[in-house]
PDB file of N, CA and C in Angstrom:
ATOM      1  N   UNK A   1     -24.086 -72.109-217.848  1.00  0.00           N
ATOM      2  CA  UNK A   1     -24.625 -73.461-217.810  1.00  0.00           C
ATOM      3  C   UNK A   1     -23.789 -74.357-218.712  1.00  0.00           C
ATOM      4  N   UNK A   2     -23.754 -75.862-218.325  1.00  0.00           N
ATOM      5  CA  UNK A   2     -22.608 -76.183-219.423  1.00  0.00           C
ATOM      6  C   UNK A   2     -23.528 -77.018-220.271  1.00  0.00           C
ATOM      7  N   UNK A   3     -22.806 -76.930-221.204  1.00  0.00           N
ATOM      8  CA  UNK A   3     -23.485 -78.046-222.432  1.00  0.00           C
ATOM      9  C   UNK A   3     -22.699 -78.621-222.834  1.00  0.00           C
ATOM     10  N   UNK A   4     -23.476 -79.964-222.972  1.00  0.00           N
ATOM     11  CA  UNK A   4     -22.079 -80.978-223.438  1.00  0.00           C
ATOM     12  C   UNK A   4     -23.116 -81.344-224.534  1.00  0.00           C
ATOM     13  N   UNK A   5     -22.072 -82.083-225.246  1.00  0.00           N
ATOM     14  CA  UNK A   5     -22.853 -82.941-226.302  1.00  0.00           C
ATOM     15  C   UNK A   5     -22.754 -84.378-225.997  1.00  0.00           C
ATOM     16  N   UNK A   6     -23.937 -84.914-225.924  1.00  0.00           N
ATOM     17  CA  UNK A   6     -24.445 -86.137-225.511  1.00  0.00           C
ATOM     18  C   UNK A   6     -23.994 -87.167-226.819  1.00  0.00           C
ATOM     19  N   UNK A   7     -23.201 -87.870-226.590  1.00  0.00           N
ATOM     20  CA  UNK A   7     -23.234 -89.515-227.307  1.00  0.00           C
ATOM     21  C   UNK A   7     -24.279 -90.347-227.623  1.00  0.00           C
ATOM     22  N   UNK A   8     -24.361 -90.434-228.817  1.00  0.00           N
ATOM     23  CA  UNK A   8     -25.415 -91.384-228.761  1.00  0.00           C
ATOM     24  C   UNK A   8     -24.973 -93.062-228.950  1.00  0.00           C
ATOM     25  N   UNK A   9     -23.774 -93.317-228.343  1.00  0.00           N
ATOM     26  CA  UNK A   9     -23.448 -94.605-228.276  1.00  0.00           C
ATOM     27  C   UNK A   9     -23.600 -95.371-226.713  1.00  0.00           C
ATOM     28  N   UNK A  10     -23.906 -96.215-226.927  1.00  0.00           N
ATOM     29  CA  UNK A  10     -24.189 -97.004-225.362  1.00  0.00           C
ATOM     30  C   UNK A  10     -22.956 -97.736-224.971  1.00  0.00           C
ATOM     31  N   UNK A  11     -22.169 -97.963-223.732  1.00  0.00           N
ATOM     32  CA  UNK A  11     -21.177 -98.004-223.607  1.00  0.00           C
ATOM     33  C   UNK A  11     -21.432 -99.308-222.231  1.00  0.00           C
ATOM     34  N   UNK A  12     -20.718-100.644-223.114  1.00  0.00           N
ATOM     35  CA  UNK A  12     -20.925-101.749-221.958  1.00  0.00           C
ATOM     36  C   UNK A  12     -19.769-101.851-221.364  1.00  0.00           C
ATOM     37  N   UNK A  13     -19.410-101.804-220.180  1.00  0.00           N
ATOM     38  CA  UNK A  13     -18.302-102.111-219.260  1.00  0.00           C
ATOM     39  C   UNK A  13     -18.413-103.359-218.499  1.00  0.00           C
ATOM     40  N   UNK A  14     -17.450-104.239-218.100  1.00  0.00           N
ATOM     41  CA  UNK A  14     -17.213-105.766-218.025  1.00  0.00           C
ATOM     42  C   UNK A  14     -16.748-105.135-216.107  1.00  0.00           C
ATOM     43  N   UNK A  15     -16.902-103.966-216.002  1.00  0.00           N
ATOM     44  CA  UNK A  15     -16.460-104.258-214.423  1.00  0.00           C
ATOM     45  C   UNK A  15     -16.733-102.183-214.301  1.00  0.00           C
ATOM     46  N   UNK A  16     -17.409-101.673-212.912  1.00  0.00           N
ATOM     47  CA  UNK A  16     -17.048-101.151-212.051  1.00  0.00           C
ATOM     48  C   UNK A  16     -15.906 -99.970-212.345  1.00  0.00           C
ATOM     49  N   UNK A  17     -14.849-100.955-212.353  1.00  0.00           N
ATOM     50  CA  UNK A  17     -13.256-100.133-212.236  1.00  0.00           C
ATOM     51  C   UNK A  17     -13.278 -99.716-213.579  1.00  0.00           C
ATOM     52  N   UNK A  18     -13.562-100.644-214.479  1.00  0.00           N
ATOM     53  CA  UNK A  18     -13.588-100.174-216.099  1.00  0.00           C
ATOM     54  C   UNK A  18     -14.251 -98.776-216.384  1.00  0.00           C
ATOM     55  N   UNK A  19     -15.456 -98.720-216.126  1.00  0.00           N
ATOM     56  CA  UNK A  19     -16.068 -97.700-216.323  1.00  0.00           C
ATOM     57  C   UNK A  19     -15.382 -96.404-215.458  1.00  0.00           C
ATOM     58  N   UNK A  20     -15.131 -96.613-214.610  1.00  0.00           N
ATOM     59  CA  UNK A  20     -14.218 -95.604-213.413  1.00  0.00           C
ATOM     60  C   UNK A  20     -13.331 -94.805-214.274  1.00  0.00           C
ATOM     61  N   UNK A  21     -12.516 -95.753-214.823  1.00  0.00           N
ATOM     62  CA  UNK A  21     -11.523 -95.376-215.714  1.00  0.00           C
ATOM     63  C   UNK A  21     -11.463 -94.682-216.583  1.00  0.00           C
ATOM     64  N   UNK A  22     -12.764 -95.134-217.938  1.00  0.00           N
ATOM     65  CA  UNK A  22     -12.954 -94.555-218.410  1.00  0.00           C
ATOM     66  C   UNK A  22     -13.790 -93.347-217.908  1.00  0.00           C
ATOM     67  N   UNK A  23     -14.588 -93.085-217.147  1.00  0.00           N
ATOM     68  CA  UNK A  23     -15.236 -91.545-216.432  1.00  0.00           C
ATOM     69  C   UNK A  23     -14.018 -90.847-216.829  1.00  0.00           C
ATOM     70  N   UNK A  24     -13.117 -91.438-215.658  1.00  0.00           N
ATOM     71  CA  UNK A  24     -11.770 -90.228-215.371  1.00  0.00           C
ATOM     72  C   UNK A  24     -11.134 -90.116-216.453  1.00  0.00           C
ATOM     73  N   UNK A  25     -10.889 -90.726-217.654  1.00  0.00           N
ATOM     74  CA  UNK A  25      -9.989 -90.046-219.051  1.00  0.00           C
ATOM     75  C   UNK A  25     -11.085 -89.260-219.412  1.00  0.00           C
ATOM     76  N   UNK A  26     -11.964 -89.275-219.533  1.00  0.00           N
ATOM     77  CA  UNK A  26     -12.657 -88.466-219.833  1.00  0.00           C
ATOM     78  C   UNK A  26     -12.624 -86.841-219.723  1.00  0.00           C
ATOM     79  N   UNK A  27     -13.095 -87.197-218.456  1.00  0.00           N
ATOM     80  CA  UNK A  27     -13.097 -85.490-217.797  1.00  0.00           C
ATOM     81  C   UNK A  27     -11.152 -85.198-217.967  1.00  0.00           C
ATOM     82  N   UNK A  28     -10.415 -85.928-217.682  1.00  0.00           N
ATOM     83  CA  UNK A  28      -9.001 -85.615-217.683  1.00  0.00           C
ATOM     84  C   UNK A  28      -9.018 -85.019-219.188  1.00  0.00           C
ATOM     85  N   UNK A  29      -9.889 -85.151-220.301  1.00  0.00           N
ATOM     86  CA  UNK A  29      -9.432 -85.440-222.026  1.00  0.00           C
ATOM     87  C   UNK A  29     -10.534 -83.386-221.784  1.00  0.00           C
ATOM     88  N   UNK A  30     -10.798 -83.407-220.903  1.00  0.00           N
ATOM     89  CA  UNK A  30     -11.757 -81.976-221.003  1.00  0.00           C
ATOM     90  C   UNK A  30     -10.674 -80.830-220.606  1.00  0.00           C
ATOM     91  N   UNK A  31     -11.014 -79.548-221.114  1.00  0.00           N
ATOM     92  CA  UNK A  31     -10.408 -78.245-220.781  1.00  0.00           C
ATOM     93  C   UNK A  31     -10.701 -78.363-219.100  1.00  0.00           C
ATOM     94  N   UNK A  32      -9.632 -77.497-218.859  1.00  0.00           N
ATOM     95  CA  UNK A  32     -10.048 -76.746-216.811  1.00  0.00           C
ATOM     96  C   UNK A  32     -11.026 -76.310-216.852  1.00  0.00           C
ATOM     97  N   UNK A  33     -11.351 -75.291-217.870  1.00  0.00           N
ATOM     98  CA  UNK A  33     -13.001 -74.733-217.593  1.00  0.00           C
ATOM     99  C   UNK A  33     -14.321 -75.239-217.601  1.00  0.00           C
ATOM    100  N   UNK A  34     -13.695 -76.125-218.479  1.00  0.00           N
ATOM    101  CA  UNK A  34     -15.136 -77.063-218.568  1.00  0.00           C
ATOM    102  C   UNK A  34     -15.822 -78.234-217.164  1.00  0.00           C
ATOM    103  N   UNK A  35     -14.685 -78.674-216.856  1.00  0.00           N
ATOM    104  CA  UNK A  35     -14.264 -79.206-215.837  1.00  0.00           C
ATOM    105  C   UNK A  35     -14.908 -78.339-214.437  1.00  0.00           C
ATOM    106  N   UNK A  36     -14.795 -77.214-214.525  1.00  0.00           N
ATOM    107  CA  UNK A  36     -14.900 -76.170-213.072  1.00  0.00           C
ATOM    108  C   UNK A  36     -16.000 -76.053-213.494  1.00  0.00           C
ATOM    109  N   UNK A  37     -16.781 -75.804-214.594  1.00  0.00           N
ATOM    110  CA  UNK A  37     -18.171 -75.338-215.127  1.00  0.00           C
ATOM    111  C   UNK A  37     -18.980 -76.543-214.542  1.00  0.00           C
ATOM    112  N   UNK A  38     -18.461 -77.614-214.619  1.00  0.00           N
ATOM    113  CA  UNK A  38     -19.224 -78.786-214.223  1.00  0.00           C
ATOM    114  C   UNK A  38     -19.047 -79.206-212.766  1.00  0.00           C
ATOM    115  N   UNK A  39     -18.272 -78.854-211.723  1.00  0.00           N
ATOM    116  CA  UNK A  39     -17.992 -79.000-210.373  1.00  0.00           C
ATOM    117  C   UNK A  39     -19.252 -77.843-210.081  1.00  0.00           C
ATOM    118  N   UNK A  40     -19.225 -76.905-210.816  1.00  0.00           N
ATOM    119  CA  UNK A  40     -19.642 -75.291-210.263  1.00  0.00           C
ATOM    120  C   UNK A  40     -21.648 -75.915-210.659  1.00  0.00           C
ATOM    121  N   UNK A  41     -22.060 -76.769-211.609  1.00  0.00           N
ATOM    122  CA  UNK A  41     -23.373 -76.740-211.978  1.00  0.00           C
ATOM    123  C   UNK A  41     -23.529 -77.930-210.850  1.00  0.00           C
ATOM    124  N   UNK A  42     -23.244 -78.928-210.869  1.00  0.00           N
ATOM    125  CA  UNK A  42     -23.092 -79.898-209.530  1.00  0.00           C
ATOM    126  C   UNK A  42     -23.405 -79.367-208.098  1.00  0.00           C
ATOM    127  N   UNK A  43     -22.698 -78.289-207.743  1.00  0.00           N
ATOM    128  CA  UNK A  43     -22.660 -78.026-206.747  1.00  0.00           C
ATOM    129  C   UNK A  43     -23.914 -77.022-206.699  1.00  0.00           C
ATOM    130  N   UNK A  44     -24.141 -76.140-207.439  1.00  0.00           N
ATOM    131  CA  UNK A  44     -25.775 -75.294-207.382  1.00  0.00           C
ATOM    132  C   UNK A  44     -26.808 -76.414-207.462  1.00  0.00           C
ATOM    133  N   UNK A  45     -27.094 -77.898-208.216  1.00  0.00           N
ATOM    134  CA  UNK A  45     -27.905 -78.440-208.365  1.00  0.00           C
ATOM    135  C   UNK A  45     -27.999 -79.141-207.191  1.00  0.00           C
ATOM    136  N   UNK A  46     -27.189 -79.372-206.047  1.00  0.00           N
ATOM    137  CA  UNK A  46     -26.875 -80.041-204.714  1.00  0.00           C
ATOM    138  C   UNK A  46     -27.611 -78.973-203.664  1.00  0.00           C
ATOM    139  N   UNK A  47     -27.128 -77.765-203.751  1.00  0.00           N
ATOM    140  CA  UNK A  47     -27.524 -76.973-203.319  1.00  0.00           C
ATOM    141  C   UNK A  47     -29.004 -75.881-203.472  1.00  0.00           C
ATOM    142  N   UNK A  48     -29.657 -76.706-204.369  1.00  0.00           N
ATOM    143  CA  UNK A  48     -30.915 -76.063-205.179  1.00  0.00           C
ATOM    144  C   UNK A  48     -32.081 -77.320-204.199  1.00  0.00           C
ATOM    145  N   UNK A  49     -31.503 -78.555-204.454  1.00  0.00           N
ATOM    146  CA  UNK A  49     -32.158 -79.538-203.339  1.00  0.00           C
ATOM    147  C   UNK A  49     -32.243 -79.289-201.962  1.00  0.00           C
ATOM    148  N   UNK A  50     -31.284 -78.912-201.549  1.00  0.00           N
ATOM    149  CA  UNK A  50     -30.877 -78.732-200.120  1.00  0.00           C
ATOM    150  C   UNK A  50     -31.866 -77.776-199.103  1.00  0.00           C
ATOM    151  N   UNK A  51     -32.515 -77.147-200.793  1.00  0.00           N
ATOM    152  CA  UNK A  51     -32.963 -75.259-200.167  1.00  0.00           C
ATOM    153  C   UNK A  51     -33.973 -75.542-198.949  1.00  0.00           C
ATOM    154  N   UNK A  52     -34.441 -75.924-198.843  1.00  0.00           N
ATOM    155  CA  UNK A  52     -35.693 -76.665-197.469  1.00  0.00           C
ATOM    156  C   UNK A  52     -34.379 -76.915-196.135  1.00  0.00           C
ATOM    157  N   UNK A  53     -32.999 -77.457-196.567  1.00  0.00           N
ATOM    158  CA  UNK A  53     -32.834 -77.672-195.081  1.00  0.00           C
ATOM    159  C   UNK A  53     -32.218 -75.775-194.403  1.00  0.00           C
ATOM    160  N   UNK A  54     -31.818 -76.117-193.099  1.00  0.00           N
ATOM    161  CA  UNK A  54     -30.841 -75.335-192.854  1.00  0.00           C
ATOM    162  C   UNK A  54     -29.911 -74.845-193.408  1.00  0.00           C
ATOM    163  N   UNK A  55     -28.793 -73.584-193.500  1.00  0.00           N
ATOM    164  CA  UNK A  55     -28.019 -73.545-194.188  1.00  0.00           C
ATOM    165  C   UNK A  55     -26.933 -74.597-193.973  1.00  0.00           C
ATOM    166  N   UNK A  56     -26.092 -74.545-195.047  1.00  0.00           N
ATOM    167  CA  UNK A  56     -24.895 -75.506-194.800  1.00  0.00           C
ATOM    168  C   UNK A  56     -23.923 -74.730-194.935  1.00  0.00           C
ATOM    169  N   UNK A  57     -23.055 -75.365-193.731  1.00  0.00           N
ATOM    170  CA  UNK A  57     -21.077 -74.714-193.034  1.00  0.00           C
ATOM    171  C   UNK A  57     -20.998 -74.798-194.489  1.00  0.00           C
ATOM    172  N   UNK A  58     -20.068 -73.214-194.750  1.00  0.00           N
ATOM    173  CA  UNK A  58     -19.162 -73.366-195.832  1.00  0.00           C
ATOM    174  C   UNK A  58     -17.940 -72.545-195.838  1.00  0.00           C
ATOM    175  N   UNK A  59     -17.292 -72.782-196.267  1.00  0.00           N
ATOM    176  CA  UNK A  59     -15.407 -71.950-195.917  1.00  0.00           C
ATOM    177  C   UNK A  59     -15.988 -70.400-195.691  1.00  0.00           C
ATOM    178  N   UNK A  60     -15.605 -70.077-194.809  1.00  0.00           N
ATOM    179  CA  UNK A  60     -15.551 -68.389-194.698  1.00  0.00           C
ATOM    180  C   UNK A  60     -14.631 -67.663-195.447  1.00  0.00           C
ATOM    181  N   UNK A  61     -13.294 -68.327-195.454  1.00  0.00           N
ATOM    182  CA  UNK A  61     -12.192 -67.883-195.771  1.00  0.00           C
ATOM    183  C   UNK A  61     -11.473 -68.762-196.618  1.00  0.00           C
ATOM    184  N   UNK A  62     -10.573 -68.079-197.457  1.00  0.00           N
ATOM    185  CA  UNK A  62      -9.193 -68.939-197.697  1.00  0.00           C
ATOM    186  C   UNK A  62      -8.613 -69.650-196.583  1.00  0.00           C
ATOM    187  N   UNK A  63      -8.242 -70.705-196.510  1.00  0.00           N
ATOM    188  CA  UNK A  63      -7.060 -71.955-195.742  1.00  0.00           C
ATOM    189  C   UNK A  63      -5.776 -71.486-196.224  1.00  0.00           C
ATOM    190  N   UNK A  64      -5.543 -71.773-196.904  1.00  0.00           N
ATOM    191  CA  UNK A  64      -3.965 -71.945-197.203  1.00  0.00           C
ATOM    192  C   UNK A  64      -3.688 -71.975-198.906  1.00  0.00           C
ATOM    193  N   UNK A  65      -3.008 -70.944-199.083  1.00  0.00           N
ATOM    194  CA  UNK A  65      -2.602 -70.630-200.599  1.00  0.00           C
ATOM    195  C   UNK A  65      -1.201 -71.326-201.021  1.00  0.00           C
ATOM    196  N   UNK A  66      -1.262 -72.280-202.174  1.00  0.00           N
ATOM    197  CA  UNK A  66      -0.748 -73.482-202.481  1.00  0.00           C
ATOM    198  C   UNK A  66       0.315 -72.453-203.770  1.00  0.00           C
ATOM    199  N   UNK A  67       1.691 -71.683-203.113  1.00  0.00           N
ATOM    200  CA  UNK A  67       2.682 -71.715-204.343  1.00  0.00           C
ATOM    201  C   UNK A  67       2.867 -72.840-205.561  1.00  0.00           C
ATOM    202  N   UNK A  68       2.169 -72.481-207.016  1.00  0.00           N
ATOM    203  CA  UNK A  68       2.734 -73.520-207.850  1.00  0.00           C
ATOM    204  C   UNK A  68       3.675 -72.769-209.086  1.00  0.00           C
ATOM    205  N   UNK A  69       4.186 -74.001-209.653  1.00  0.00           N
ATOM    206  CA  UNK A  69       5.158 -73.497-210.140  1.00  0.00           C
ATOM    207  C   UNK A  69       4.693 -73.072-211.911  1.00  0.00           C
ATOM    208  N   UNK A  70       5.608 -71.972-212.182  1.00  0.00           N
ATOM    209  CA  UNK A  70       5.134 -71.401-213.909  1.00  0.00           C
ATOM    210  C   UNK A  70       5.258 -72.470-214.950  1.00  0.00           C
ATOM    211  N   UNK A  71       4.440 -72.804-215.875  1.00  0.00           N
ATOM    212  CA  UNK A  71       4.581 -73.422-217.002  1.00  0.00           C
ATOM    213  C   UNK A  71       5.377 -73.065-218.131  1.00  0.00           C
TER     214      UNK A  71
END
């Protein structure tokens, strides 16, 4: 489960895109794991709602494995 630590500062944005921005440095300023921990709790809490419908299509398989290069 992830835990973050909550801010207790309130944060006014003058536009939309501003806040956008800042979201994304954000999560960009986070580890990969933390990051996947939070795609991965998102997606059970989407899927914890859902439980009443039908199942939902989901990849059977790998698509296509993406060569990247060593660091």
């Amino acid at each position: 489960m992830l835990q973050q630590s909550m801010s207790s500062a309130i944060r006014v944005y003058n536009s939309f895109a501003e806040m956008k921005a800042d979201e994304f440095r954000y999560w960009q300023s986070r580890p990969v794991y933390e990051r996947m921990d939070a795609v991965s709790e998102i997606t059970r809490a989407v899927y914890a709602m859902k439980e009443s419908l039908p199942d939902v299509p989901r990849l059977q398989r790998t698509i296509a494995v993406l060569p990247r290069p060593r660091r």
